[in-house]
N, C-alpha and C. Protein backbone atom coordinates (compact mmCIF):
# COMPACT_ATOMS: atom_id res chain seq x y z
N UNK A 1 38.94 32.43 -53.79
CA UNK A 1 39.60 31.29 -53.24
C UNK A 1 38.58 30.18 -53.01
N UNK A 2 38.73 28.97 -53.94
CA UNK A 2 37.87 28.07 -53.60
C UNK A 2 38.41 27.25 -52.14
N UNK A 3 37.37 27.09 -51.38
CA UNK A 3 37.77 26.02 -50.42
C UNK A 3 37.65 24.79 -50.52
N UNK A 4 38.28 24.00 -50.28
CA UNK A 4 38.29 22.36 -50.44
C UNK A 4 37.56 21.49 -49.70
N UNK A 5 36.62 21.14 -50.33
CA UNK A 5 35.31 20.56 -49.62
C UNK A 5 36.11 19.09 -48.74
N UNK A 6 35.65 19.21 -47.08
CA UNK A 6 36.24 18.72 -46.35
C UNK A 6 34.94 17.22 -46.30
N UNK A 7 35.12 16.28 -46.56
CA UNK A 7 34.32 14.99 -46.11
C UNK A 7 34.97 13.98 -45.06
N UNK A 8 33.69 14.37 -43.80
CA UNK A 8 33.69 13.73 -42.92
C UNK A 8 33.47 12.27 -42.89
N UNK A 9 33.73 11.04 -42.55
CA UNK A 9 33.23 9.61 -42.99
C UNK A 9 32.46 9.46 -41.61
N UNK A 10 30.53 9.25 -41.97
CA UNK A 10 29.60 9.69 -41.36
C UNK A 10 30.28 7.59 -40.62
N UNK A 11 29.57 7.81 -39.37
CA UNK A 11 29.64 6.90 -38.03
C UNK A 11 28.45 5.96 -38.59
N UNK A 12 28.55 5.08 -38.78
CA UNK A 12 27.09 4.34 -38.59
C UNK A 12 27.21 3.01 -37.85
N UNK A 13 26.46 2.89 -37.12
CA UNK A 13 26.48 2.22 -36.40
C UNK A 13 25.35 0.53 -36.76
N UNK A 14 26.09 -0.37 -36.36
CA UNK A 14 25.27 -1.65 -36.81
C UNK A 14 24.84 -2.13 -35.70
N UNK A 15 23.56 -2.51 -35.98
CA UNK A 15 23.01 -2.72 -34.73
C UNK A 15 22.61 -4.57 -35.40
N UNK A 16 22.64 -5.33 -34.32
CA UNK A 16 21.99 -6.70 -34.75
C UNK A 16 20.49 -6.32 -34.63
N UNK A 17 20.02 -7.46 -35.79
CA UNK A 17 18.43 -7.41 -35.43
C UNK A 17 17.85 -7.94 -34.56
N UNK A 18 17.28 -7.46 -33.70
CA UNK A 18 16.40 -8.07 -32.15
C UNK A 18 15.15 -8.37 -32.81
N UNK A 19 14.58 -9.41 -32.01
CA UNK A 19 13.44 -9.35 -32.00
C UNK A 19 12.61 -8.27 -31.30
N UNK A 20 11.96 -7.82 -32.17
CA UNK A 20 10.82 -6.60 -31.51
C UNK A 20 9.51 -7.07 -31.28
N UNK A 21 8.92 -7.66 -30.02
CA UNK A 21 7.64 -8.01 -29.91
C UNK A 21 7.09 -7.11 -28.37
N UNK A 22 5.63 -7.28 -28.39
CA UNK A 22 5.20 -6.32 -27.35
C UNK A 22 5.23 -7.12 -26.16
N UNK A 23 4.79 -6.55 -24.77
CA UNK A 23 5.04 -7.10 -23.65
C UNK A 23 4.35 -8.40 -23.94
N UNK A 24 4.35 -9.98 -23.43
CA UNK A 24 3.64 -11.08 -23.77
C UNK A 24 2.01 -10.62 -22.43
N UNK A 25 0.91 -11.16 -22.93
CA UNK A 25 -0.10 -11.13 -22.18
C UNK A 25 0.18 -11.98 -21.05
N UNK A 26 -0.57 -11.82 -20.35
CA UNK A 26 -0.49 -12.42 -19.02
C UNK A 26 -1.81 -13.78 -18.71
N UNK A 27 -2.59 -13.72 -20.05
CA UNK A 27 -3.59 -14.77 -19.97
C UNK A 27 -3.84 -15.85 -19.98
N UNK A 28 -2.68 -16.30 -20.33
CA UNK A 28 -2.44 -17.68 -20.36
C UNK A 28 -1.76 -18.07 -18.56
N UNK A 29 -1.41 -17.32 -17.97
CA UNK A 29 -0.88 -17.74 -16.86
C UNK A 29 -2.52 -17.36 -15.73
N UNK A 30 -3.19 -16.15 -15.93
CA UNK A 30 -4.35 -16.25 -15.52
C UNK A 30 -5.36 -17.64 -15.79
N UNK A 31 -5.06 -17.76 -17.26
CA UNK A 31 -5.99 -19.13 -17.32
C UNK A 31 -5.50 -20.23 -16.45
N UNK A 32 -4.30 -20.99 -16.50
CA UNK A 32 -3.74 -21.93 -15.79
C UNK A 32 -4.00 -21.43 -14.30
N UNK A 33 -4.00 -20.55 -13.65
CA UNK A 33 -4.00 -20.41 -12.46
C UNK A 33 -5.43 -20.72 -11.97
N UNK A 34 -6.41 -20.35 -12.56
CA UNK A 34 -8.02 -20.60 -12.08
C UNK A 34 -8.13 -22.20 -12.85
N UNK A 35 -7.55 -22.76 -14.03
CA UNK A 35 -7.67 -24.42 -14.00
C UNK A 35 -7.30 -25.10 -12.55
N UNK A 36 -6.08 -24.70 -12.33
CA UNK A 36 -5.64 -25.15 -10.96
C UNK A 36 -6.00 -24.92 -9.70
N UNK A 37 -6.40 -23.68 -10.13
CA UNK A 37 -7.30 -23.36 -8.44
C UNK A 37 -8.41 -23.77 -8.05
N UNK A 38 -9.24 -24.27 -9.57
CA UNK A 38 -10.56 -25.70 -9.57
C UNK A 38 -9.94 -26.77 -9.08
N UNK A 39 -9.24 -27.20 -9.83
CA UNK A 39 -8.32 -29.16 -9.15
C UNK A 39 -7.79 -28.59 -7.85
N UNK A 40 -7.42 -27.72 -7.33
CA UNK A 40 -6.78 -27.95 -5.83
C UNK A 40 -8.14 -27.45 -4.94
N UNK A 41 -9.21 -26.65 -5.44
CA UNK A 41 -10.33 -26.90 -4.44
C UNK A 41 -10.91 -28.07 -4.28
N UNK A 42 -10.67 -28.35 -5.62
CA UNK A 42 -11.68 -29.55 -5.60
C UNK A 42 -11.15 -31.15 -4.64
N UNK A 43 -9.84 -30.97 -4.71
CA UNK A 43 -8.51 -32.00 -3.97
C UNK A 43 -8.45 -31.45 -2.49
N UNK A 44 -8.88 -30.22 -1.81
CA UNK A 44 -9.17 -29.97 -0.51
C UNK A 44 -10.92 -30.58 0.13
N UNK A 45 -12.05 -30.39 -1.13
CA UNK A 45 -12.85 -31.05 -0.53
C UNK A 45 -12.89 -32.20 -0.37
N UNK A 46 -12.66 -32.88 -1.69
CA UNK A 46 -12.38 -34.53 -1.07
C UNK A 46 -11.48 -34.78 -0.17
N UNK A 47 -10.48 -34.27 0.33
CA UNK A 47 -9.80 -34.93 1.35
C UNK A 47 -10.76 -34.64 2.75
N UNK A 48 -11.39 -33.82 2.67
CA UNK A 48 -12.12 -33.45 4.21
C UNK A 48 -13.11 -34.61 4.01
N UNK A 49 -13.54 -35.02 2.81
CA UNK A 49 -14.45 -36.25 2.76
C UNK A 49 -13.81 -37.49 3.47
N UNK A 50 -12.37 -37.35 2.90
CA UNK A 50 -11.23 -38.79 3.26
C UNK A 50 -11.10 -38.67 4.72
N UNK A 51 -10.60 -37.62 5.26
CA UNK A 51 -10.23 -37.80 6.74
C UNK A 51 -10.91 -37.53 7.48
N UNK A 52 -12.47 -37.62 7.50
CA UNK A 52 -13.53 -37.56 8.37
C UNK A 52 -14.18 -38.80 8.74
N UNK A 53 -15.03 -38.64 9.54
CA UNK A 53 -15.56 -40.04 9.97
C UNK A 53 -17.01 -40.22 8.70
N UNK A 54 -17.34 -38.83 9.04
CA UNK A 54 -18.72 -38.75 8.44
C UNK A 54 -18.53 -37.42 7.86
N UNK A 55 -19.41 -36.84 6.42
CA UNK A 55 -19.81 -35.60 6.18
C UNK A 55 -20.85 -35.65 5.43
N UNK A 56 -21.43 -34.10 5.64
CA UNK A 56 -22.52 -34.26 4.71
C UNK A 56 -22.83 -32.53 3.87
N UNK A 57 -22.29 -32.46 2.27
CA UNK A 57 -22.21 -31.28 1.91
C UNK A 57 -23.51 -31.09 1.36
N UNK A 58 -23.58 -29.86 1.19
CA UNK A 58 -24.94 -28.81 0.96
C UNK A 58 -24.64 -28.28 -0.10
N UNK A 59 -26.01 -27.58 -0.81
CA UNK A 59 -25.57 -26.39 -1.70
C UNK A 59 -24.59 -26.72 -2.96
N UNK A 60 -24.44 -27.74 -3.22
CA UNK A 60 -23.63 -27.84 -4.55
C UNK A 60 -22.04 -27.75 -3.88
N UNK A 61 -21.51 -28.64 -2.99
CA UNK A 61 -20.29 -28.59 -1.95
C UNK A 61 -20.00 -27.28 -1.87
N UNK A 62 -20.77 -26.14 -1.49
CA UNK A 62 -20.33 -24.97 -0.97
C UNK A 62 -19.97 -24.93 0.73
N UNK A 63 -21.20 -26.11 1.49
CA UNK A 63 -21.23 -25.79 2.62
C UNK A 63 -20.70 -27.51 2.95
N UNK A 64 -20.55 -27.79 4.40
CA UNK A 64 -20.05 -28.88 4.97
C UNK A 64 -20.77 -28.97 6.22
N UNK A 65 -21.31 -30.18 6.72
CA UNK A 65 -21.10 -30.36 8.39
C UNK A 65 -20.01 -32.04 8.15
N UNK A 66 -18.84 -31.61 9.25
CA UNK A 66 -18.14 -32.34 9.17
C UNK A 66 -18.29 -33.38 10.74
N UNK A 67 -17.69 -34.36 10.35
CA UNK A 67 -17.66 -35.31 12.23
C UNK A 67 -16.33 -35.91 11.83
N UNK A 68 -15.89 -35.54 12.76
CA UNK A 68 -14.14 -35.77 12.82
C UNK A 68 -14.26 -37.15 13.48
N UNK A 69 -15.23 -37.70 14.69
CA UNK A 69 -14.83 -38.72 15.40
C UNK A 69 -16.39 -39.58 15.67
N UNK A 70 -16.55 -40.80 15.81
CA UNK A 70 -17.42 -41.57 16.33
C UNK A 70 -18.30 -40.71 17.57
N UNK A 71 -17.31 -39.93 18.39
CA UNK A 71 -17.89 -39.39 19.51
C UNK A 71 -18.76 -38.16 19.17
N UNK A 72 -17.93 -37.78 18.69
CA UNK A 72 -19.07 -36.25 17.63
C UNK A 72 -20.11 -36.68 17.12
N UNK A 73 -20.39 -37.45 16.02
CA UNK A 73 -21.72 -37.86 15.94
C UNK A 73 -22.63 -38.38 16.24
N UNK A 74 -22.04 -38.80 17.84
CA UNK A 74 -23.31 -39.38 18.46
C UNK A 74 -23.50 -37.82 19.42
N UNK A 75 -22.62 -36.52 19.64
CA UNK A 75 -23.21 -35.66 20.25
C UNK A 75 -23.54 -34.75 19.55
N UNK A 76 -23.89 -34.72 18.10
CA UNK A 76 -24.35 -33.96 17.16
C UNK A 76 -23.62 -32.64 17.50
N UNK A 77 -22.13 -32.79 17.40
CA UNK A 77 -21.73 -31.10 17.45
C UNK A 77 -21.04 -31.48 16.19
N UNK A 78 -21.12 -31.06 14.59
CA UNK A 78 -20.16 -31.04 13.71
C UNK A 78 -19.40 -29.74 13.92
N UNK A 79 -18.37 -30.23 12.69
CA UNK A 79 -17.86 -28.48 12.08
C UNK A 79 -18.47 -27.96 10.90
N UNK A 80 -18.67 -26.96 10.90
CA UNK A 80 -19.05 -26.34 9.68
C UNK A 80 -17.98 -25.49 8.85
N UNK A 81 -18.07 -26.34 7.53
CA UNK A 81 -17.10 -25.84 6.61
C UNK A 81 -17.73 -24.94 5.36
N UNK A 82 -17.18 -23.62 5.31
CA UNK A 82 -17.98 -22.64 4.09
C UNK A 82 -16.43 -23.41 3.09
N UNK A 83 -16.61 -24.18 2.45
CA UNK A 83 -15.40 -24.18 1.49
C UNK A 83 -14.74 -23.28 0.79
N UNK A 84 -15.57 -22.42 -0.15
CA UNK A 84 -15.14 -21.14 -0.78
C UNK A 84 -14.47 -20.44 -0.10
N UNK A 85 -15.26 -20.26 0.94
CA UNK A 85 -14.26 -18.86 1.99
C UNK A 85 -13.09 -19.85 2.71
N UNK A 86 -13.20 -21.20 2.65
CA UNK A 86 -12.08 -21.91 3.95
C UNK A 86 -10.59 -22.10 2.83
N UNK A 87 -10.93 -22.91 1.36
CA UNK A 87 -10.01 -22.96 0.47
C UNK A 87 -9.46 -21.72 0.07
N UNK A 88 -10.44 -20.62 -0.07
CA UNK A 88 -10.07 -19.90 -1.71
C UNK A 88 -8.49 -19.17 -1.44
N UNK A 89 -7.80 -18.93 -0.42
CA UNK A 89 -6.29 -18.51 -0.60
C UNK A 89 -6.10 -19.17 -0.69
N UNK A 90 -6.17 -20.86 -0.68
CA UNK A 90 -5.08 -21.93 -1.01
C UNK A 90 -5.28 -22.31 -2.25
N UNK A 91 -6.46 -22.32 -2.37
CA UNK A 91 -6.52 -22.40 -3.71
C UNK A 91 -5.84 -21.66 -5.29
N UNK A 92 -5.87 -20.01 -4.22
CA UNK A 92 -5.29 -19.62 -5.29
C UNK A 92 -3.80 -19.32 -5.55
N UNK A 93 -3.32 -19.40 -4.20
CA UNK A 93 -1.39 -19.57 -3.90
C UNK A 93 -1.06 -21.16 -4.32
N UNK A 94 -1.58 -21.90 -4.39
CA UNK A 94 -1.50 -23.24 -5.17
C UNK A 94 -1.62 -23.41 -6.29
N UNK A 95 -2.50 -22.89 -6.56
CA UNK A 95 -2.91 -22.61 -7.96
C UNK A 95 -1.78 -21.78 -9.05
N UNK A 96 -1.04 -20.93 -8.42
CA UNK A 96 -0.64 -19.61 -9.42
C UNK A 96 0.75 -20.69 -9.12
N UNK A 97 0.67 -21.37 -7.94
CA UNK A 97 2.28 -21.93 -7.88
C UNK A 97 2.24 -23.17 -8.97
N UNK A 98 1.22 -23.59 -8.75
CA UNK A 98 1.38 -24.59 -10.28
C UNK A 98 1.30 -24.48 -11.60
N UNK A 99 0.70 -22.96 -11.81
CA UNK A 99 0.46 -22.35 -12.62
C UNK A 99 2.12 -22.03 -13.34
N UNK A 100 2.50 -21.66 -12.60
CA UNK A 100 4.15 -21.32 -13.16
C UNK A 100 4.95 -21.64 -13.46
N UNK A 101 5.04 -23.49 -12.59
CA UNK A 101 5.77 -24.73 -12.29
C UNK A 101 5.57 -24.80 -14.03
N UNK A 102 4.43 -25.29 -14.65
CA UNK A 102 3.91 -26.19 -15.78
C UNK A 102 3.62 -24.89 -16.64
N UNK A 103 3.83 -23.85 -16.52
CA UNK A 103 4.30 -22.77 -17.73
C UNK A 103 5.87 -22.50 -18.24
N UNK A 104 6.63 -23.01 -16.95
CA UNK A 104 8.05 -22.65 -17.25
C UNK A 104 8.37 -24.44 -17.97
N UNK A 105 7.52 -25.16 -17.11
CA UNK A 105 7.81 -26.90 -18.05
C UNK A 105 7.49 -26.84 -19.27
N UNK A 106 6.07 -26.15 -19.41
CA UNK A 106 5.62 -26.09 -21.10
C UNK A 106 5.96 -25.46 -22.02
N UNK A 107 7.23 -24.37 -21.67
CA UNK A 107 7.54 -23.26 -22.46
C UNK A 107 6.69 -22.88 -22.89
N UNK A 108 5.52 -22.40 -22.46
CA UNK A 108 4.22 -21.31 -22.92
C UNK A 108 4.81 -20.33 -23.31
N UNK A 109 4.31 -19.65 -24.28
CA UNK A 109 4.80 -18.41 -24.94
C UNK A 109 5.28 -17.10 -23.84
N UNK A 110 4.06 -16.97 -22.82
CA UNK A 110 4.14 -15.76 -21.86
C UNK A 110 5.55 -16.23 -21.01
N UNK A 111 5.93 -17.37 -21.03
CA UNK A 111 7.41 -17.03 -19.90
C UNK A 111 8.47 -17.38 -20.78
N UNK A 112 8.48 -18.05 -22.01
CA UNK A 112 9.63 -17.40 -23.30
C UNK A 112 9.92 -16.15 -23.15
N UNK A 113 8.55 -15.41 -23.59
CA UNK A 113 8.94 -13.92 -24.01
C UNK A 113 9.50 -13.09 -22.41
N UNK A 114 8.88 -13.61 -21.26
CA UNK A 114 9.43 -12.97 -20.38
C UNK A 114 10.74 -12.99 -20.11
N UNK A 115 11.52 -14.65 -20.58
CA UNK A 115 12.48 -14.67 -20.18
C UNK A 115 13.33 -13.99 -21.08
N UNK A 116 13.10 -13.98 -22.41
CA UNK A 116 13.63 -13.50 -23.63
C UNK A 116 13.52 -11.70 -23.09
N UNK A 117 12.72 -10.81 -22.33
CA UNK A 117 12.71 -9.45 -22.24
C UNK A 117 13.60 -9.34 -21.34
N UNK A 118 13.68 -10.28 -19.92
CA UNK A 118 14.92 -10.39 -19.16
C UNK A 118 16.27 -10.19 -19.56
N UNK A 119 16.38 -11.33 -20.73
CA UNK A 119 17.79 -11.33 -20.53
C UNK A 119 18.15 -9.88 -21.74
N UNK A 120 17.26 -9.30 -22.38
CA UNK A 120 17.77 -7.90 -23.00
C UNK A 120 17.95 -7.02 -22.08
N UNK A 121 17.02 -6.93 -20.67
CA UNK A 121 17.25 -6.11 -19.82
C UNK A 121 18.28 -6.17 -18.81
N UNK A 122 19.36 -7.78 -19.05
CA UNK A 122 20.54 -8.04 -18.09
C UNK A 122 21.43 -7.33 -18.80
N UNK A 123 21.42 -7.68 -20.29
CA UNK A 123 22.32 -7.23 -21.42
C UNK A 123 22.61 -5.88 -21.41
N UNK A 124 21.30 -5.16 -20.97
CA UNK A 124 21.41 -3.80 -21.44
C UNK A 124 22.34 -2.91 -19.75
N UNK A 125 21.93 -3.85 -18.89
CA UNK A 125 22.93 -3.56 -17.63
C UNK A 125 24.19 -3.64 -17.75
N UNK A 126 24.50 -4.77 -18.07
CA UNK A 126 25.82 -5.24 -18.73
C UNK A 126 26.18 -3.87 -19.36
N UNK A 127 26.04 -4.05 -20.56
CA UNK A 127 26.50 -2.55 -21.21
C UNK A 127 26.96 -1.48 -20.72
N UNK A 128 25.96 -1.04 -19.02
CA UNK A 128 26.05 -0.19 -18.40
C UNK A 128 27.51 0.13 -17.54
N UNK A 129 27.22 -1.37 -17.22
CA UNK A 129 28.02 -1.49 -15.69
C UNK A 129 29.81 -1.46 -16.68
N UNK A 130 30.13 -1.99 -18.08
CA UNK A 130 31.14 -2.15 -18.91
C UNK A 130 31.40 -1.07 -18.98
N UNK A 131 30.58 -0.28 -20.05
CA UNK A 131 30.44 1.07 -20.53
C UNK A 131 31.16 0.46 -22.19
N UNK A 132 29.94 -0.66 -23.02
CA UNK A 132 30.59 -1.49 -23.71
C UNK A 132 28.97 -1.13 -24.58
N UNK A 133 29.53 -1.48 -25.72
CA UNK A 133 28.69 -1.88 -26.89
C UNK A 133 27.68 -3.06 -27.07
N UNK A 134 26.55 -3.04 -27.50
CA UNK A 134 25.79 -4.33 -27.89
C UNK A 134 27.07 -5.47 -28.22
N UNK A 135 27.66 -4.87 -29.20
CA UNK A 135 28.54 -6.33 -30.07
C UNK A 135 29.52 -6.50 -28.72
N UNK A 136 30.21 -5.26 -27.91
CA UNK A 136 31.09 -6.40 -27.20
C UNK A 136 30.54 -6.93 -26.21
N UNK A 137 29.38 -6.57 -25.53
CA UNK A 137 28.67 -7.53 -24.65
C UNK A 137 28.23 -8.93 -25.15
N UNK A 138 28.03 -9.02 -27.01
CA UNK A 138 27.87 -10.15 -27.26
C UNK A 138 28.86 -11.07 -27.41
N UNK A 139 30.32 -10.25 -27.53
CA UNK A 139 31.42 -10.82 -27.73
C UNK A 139 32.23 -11.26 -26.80
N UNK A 140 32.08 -10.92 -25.21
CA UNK A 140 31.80 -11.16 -23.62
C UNK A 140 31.03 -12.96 -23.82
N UNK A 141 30.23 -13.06 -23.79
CA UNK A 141 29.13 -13.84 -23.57
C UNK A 141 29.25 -14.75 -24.82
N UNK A 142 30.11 -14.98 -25.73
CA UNK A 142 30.33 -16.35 -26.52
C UNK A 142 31.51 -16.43 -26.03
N UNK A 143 32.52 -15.59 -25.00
CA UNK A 143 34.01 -16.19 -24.53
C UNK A 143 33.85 -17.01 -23.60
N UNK A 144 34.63 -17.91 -23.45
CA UNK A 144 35.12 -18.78 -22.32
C UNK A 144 35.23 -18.01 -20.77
N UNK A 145 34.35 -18.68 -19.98
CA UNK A 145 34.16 -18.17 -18.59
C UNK A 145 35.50 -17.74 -18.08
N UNK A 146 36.23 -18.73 -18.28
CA UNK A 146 37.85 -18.15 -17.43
C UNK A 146 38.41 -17.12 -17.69
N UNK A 147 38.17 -17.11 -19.52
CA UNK A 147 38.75 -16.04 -20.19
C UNK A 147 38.21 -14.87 -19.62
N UNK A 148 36.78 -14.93 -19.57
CA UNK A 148 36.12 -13.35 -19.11
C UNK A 148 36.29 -12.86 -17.80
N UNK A 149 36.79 -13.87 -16.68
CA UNK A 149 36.89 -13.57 -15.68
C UNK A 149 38.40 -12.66 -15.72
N UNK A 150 39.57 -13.66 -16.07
CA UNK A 150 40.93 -12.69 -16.58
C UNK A 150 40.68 -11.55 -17.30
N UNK A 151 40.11 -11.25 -18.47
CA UNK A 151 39.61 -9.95 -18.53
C UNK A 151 39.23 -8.85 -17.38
N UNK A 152 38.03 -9.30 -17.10
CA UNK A 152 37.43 -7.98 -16.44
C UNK A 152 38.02 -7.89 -15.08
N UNK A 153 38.75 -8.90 -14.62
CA UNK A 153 39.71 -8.39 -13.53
C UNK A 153 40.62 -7.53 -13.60
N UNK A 154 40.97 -7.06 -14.19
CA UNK A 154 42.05 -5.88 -14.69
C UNK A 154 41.02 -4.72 -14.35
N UNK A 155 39.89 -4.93 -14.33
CA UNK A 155 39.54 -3.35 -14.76
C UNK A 155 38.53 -3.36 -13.20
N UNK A 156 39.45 -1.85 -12.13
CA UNK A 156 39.04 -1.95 -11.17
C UNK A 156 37.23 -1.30 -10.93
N UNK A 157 37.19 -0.55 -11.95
CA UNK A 157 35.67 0.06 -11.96
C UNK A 157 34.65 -0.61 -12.27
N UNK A 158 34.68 -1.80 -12.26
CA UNK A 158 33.33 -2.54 -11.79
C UNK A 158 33.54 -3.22 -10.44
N UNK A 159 32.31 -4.43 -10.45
CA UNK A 159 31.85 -5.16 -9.22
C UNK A 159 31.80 -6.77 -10.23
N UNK A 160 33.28 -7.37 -9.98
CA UNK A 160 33.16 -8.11 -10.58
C UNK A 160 32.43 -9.72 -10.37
N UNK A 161 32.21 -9.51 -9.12
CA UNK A 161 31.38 -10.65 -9.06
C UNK A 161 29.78 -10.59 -9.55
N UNK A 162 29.37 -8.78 -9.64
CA UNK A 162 28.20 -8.90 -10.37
C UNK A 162 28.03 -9.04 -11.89
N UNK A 163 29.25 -9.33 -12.56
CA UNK A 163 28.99 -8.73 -13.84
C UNK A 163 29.05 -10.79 -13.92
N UNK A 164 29.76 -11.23 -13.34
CA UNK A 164 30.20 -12.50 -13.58
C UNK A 164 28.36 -13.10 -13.07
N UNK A 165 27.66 -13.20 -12.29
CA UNK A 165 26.31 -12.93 -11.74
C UNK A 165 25.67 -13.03 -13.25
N UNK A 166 25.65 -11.71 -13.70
CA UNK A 166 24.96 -11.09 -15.04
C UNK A 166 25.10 -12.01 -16.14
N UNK A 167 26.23 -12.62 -16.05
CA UNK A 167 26.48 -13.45 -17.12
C UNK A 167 25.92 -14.53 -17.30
N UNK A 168 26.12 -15.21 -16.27
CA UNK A 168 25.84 -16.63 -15.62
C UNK A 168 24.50 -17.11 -16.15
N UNK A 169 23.60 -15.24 -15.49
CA UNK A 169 22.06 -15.90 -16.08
C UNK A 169 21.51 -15.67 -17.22
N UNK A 170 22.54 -14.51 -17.87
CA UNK A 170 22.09 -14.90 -19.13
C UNK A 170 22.22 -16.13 -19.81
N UNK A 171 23.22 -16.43 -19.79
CA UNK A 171 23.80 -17.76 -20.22
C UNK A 171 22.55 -19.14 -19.98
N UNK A 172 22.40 -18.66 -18.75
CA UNK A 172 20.99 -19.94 -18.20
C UNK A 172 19.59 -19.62 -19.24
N UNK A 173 19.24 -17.98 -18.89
CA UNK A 173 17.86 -18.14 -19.88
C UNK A 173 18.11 -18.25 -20.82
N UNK A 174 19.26 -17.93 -22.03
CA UNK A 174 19.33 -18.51 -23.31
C UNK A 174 19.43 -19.91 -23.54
N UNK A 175 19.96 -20.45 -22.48
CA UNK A 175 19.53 -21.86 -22.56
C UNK A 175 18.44 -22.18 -21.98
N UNK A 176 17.67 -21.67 -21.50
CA UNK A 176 16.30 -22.17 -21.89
C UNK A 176 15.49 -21.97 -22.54
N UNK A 177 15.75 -20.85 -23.16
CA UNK A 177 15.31 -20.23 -24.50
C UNK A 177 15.53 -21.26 -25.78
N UNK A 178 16.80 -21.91 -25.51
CA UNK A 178 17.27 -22.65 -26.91
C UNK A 178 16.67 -24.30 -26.51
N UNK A 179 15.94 -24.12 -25.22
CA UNK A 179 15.54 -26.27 -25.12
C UNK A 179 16.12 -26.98 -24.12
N UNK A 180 17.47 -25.91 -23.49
CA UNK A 180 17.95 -26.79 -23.19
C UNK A 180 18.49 -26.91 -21.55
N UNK A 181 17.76 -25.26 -20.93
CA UNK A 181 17.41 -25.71 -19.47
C UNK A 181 15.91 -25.83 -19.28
């Protein structure tokens, strides 16, 4: 008895092509942060120059004696300023804050790609929280906001104000991804 060869029609699945790149370095935001943490030391010593009566720095402006008032320097009590040690946290929480300001303005590569790994990792929540496919999460996210909201209201097993959340920012970093936040 021959048996009748049974063919299954094999599943394949299409996946869109992602970009595959590795985590972005972090050196370019290290570099900008120590440019800036030079210009904002350097914008804390001159102002102690500006709002003093008198100063007189040492050592290549490492050190300071400062006179705040007419009366101080005639009783020779200054302040003494170590700059390095008096700036260097402001310098460098100023620094990394401007550092970020004028990386996210410049679209530097390191916060593209960060934002670009973000929004795969909102996507891939999405998916979760649906229990939905790459394509219909992409097919979610080119519908009309109202539309998606009437959708996923029907369906009591999510948290629909987070998925609506999820959306929102993807929607934002691809537009800034594309130029245009």
């Amino acid at each position: 008895m021959a048996e009748a060869a049974v063919t299954r029609p094999t599943r394949t699945s299409t996946k869109p092509v992602t970009r595959r790149t590795s985590k972005p370095s972090a050196a370019p935001v290290v570099f900008l942060t120590i440019l800036f943490a030079v210009l904002i030391h350097v914008a804390f010593s001159a102002s102690i120059g500006a709002f003093s009566e008198e100063s007189h720095w040492e050592t290549f402006g490492l050190n300071a004696e400062v006179y705040f008032s007419k009366m101080q320097i005639e009783e020779h009590a200054p302040y003494f300023v170590n700059a390095p040690l008096a700036f260097f946290p402001f310098d460098l929480f100023f620094g990394f804050c401007f550092a970020v300001l004028m990386g996210f303005a410049l679209r530097v590569p390191f916060f593209r790609d960060r934002v670009y790994h973000t929004i795969i990792d909102v996507k891939k929540r999405l998916m979760l929280q649906l229990s939905a496919t790459q394509e219909e999460v992409e097919s979610i996210l080119r519908n009309d906001p109202d539309n998606i909201q009437r959708l996923l209201s029907r369906r009591e097993d999510i948290n629909l104000e987070s998925v609506q959340s999820d959306i929102e920012h993807i929607n934002k970093g691809q537009a800034y991804l594309d130029g245009r936040g």
